[in-house]
Protein backbone atom coordinates (compact mmCIF):
# COMPACT_ATOMS: atom_id res chain seq x y z
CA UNK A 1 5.54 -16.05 34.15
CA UNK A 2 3.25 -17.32 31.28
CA UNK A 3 5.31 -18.26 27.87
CA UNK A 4 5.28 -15.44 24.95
CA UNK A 5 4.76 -15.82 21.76
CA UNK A 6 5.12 -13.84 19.00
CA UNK A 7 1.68 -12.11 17.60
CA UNK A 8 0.75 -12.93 13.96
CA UNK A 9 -0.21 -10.47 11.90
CA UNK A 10 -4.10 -9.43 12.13
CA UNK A 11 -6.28 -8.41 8.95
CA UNK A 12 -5.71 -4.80 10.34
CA UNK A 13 -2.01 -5.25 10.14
CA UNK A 14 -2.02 -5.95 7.28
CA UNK A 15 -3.77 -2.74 6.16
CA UNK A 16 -1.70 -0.60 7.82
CA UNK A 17 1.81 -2.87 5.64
CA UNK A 18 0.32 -0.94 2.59
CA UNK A 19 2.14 2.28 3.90
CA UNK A 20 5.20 1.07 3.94
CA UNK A 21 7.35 2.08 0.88
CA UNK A 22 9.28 5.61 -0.18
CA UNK A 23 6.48 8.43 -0.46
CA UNK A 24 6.94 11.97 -1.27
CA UNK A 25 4.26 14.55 -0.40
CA UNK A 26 2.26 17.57 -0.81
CA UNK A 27 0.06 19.93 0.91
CA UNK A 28 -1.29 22.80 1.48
CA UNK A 29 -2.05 24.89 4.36
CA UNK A 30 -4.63 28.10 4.71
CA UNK A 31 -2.45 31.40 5.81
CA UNK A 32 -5.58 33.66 6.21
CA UNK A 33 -8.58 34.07 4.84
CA UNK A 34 -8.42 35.70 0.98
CA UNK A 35 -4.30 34.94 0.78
CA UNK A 36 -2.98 31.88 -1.53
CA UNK A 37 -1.91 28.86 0.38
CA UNK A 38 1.23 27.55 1.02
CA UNK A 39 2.66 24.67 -0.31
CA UNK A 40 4.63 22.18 1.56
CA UNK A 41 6.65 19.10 0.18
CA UNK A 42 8.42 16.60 1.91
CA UNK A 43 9.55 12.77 1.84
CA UNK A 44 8.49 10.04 4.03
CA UNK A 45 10.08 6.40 4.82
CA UNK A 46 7.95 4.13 5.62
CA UNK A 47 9.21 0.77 7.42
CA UNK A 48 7.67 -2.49 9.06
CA UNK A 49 8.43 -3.58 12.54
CA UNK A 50 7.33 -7.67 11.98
CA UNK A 51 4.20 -6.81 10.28
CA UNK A 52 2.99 -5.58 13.56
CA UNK A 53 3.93 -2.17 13.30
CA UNK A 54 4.38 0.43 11.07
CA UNK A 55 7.14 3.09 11.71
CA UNK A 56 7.18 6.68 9.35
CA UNK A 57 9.62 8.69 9.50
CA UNK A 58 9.08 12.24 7.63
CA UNK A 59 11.09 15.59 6.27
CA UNK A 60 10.38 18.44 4.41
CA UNK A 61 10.52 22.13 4.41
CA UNK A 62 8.35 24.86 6.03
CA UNK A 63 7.75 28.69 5.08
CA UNK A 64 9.56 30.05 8.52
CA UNK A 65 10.69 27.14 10.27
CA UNK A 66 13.54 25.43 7.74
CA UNK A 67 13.81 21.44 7.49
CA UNK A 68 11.62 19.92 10.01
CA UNK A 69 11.54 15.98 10.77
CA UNK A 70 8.97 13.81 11.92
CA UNK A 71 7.69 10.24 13.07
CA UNK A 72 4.63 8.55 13.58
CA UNK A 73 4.02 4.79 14.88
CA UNK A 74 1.05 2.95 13.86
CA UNK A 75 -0.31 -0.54 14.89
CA UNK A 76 -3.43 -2.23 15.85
CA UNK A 77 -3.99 -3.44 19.16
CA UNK A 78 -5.43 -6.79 18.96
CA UNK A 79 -6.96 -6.85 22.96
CA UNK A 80 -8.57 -2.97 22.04
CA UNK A 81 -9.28 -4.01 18.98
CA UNK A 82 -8.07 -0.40 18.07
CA UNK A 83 -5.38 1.06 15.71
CA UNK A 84 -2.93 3.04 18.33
CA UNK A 85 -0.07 5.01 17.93
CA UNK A 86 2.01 8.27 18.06
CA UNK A 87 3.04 11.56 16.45
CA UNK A 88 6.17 13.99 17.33
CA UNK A 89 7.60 16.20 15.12
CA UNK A 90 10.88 18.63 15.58
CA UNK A 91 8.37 21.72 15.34
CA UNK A 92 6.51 20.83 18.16
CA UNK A 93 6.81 19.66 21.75
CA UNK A 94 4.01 17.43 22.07
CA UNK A 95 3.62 13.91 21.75
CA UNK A 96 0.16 12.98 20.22
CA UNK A 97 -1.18 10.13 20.80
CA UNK A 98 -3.37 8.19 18.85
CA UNK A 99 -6.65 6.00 18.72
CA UNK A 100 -8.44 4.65 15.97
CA UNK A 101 -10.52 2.26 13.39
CA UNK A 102 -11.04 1.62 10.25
CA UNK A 103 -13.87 3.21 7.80
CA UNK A 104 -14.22 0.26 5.40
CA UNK A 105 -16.90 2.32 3.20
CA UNK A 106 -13.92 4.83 2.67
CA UNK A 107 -11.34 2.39 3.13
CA UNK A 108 -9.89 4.99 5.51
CA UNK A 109 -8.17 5.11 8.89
CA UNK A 110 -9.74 7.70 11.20
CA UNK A 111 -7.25 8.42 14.09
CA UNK A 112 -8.78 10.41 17.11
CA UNK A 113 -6.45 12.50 19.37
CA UNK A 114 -5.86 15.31 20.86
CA UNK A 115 -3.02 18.22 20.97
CA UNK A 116 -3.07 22.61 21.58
CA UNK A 117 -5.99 24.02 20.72
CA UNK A 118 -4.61 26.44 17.19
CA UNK A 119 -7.54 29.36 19.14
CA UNK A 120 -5.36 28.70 22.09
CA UNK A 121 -2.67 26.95 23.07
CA UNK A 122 -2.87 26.68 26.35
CA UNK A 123 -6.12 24.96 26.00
CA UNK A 124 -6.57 20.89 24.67
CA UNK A 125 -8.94 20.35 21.70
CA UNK A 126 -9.46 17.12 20.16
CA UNK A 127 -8.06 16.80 16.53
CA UNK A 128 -8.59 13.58 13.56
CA UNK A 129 -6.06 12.43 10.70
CA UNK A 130 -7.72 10.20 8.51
CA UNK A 131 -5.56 7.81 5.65
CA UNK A 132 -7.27 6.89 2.70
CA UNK A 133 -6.21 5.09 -0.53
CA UNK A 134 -6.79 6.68 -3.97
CA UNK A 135 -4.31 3.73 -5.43
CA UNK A 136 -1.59 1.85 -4.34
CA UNK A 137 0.55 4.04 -4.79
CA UNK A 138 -1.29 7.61 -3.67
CA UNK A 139 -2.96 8.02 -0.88
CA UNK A 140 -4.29 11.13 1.28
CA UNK A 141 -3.99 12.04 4.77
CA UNK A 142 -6.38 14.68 6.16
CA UNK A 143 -6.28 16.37 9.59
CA UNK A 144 -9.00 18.39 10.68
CA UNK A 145 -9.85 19.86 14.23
CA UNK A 146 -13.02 19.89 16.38
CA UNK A 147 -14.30 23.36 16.91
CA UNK A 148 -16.27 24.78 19.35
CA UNK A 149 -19.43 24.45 17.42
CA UNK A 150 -18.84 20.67 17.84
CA UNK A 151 -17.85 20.69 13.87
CA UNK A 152 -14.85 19.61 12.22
CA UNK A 153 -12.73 22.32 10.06
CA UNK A 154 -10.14 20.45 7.80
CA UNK A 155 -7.22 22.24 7.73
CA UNK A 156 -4.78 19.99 5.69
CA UNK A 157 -5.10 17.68 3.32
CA UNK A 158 -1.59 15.90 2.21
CA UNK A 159 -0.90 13.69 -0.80
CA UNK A 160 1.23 11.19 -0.92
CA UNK A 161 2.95 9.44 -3.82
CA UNK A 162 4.93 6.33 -4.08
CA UNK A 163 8.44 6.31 -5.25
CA UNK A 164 8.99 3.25 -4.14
């Protein structure tokens, strides 16, 4: 068996170490079409795993379901040359799985995957969270959803905010 060693940290890891602090957040979600939105809020913890990894863990309350929790993994594959991760949250039974890169002319990270389709759930449809930086300390996460059309209808956009 060939010797290990331990991966140093890539450029790309060290994008993705910017996350990693106390957040809290706030979004908004469509109901139906000519109602108000609902607001969500929420805390995240964001840890390292050797630079390598990034690990998030979530909470926050939502209109009908109580205190829901969540996690998402995020590193960059250096033999892809892709960001990969995950996504599971306690209001949900899937486990999303994501691929990505980098938009360095938005200084955003666009993560393809795919989950239920909302039109129907028995049916796959391919979904994209993107992270972008307004500041160190704020940055945006928005998830949109590929309809049939072939376009993309945004259906949250989250801020985050440092705390610490």
């Amino acid at each position: 068996m060939p010797e290990m060693t331990k991966p140093q940290p890539q450029p790309e890891h060290q994008w993705l170490q910017k996350l990693v602090g106390e957040w809290t957040w706030e979004h908004e979600s469509p109901v139906e079409p000519g109602k108000s939105a609902e607001k969500h809020r929420g805390t995240e913890s964001v840890r390292s795993l050797d630079g390598i990894w990034i690990i998030a863990e979530g909470r926050g309350e939502m209109p009908g379901l109580g205190l829901v929790h969540n996690m998402m993994t995020l590193g960059f594959d250096t033999t892809k040359k892709r960001f990969v991760g995950t996504f599971v949250a306690s209001m949900m039974t899937d486990l999303w799985v994501y691929d990505g890169a980098l938009d360095t002319a938005a200084n955003a990270l666009v993560l393809d995957t795919e989950g239920p389709s909302f039109a129907d759930p028995t049916k796959r449809a391919k979904y994209k969270d993107s992270i972008s930086f307004e500041s160190d300390d704020h940055r945006i996460m928005t998830s949109a959803f590929e309809e049939a059309d072939g376009k993309w209808m945004t259906f949250m956009t989250a801020h985050y905010r440092r705390t610490r």
